[in-house]
Protein backbone atom coordinates (compact mmCIF):
# COMPACT_ATOMS: atom_id res chain seq x y z
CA UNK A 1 129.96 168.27 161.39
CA UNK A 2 129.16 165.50 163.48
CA UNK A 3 130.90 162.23 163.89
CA UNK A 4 128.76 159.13 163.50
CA UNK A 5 130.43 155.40 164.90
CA UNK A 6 130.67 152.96 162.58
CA UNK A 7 130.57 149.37 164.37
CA UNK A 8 133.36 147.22 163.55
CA UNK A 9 132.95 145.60 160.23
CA UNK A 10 132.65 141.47 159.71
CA UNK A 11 134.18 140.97 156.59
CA UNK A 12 132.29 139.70 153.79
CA UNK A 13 133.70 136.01 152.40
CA UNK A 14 132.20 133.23 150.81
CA UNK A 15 132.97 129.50 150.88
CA UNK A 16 133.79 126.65 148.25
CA UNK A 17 131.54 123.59 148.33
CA UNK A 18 132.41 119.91 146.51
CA UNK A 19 129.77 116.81 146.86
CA UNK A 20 128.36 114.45 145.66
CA UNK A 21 125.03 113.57 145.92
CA UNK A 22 123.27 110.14 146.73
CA UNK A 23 122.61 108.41 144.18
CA UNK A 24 119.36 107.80 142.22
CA UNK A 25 118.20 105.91 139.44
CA UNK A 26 121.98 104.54 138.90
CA UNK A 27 123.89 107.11 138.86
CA UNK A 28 124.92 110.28 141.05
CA UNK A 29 126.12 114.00 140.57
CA UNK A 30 128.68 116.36 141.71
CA UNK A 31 128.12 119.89 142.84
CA UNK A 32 131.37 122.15 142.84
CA UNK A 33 130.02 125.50 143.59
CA UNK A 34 130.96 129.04 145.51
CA UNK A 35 128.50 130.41 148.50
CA UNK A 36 127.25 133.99 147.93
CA UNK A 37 128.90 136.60 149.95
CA UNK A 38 128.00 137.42 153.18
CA UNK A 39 129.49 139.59 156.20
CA UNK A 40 130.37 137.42 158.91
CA UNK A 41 132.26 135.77 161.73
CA UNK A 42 132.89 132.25 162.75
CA UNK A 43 130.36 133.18 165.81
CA UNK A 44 127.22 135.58 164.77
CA UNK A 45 125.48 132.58 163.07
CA UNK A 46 125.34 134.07 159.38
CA UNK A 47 124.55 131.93 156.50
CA UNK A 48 124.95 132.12 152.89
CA UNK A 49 122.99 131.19 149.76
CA UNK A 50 123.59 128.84 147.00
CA UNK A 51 122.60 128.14 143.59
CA UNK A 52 123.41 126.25 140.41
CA UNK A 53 123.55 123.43 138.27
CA UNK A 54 124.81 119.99 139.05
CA UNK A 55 127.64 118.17 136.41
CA UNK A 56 126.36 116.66 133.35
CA UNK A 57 125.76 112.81 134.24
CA UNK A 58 123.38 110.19 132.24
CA UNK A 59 122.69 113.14 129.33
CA UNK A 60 121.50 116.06 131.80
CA UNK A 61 122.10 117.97 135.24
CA UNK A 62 119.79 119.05 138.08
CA UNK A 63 119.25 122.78 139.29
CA UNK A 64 119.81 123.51 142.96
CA UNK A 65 119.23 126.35 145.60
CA UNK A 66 119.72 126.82 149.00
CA UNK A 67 121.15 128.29 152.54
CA UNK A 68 123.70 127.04 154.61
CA UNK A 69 123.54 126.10 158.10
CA UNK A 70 125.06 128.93 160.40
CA UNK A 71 129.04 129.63 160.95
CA UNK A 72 130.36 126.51 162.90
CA UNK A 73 133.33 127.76 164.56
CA UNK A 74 136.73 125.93 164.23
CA UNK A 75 139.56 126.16 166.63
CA UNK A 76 141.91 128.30 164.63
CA UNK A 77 139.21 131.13 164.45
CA UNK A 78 137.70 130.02 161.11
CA UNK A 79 134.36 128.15 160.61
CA UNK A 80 132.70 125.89 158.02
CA UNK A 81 129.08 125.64 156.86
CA UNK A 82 126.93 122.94 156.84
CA UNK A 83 125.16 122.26 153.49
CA UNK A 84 122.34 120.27 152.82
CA UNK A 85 119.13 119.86 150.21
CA UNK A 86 117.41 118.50 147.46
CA UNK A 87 118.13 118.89 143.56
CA UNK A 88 115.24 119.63 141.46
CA UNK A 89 113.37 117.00 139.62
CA UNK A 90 115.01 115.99 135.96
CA UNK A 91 113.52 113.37 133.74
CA UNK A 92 115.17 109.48 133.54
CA UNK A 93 115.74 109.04 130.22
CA UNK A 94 117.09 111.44 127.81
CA UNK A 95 114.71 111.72 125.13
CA UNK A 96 112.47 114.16 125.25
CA UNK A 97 115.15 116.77 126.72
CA UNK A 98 117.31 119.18 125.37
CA UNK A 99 121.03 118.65 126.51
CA UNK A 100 121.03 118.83 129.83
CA UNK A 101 117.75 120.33 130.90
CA UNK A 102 114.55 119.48 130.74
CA UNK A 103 111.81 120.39 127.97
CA UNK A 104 108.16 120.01 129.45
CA UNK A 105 105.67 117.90 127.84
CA UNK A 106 102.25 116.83 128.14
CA UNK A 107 103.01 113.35 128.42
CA UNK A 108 103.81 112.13 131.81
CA UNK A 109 107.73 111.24 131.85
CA UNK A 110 109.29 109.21 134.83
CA UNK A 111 111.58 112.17 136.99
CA UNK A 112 114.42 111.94 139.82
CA UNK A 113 115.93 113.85 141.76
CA UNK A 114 118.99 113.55 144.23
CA UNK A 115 119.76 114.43 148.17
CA UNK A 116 122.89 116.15 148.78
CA UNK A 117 124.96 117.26 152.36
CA UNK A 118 128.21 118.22 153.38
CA UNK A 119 130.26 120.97 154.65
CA UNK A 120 131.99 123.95 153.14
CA UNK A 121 135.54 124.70 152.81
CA UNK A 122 136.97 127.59 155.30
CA UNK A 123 136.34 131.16 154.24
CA UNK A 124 137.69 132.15 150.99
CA UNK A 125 137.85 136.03 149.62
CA UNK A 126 137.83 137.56 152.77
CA UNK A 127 137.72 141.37 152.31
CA UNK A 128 140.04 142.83 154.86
């Protein structure tokens, strides 16, 4: 039987995000959401994704997806990620829509969307 070396493992984690995004037609949003997983170290440069919805503000929320800048070391051996996008486009007003998200039409409705940036929170659910 042979013996076959393993590399040392980077630990897979995620991070815990809370903003708020600009605001747009009047109002703004916040995002509280959890990275996906991914193996890492505060200095190989990994990133992680991110999805979701916004909260429920002015009758409806805005979808979201993206990556995170790469690991940003911190002194104590840690990092952060930088996080930064675009919601998707929701209508104004709220007629028209189901709660929250949008229902298409053939009549042209006035959308919005909203910028977002900010950093993580250090690693959380480290597997060790």
């Amino acid at each position: 039987m042979k013996c076959i070396f393993v590399p040392p493992y980077k630990a897979s984690h995620s991070h815990w995000c809370m903003l708020e995004t600009l605001e747009a037609e009047g109002h703004f949003h916040v995002i509280n959401k959890i990275t996906k997983p991914a193996n890492g170290d505060a200095y190989d440069g990994h990133f992680h994704y991110f999805s979701g919805v916004t909260t429920l503000d002015e009758g409806h929320y805005h979808r979201l997806y993206g990556k995170t800048g790469p690991a940003i070391p911190r002194a104590d051996g840690s990092h952060y990620h930088e996080v930064y996008g675009v919601t998707y486009r929701n209508y104004v007003s709220p007629e028209g829509r189901a709660r929250g998200g949008a229902v298409y039409s053939y009549t042209p409705q006035k959308t919005h969307k909203h910028a977002f940036g900010g950093n993580t929170s250090n690693p959380v659910g480290i597997d060790v």
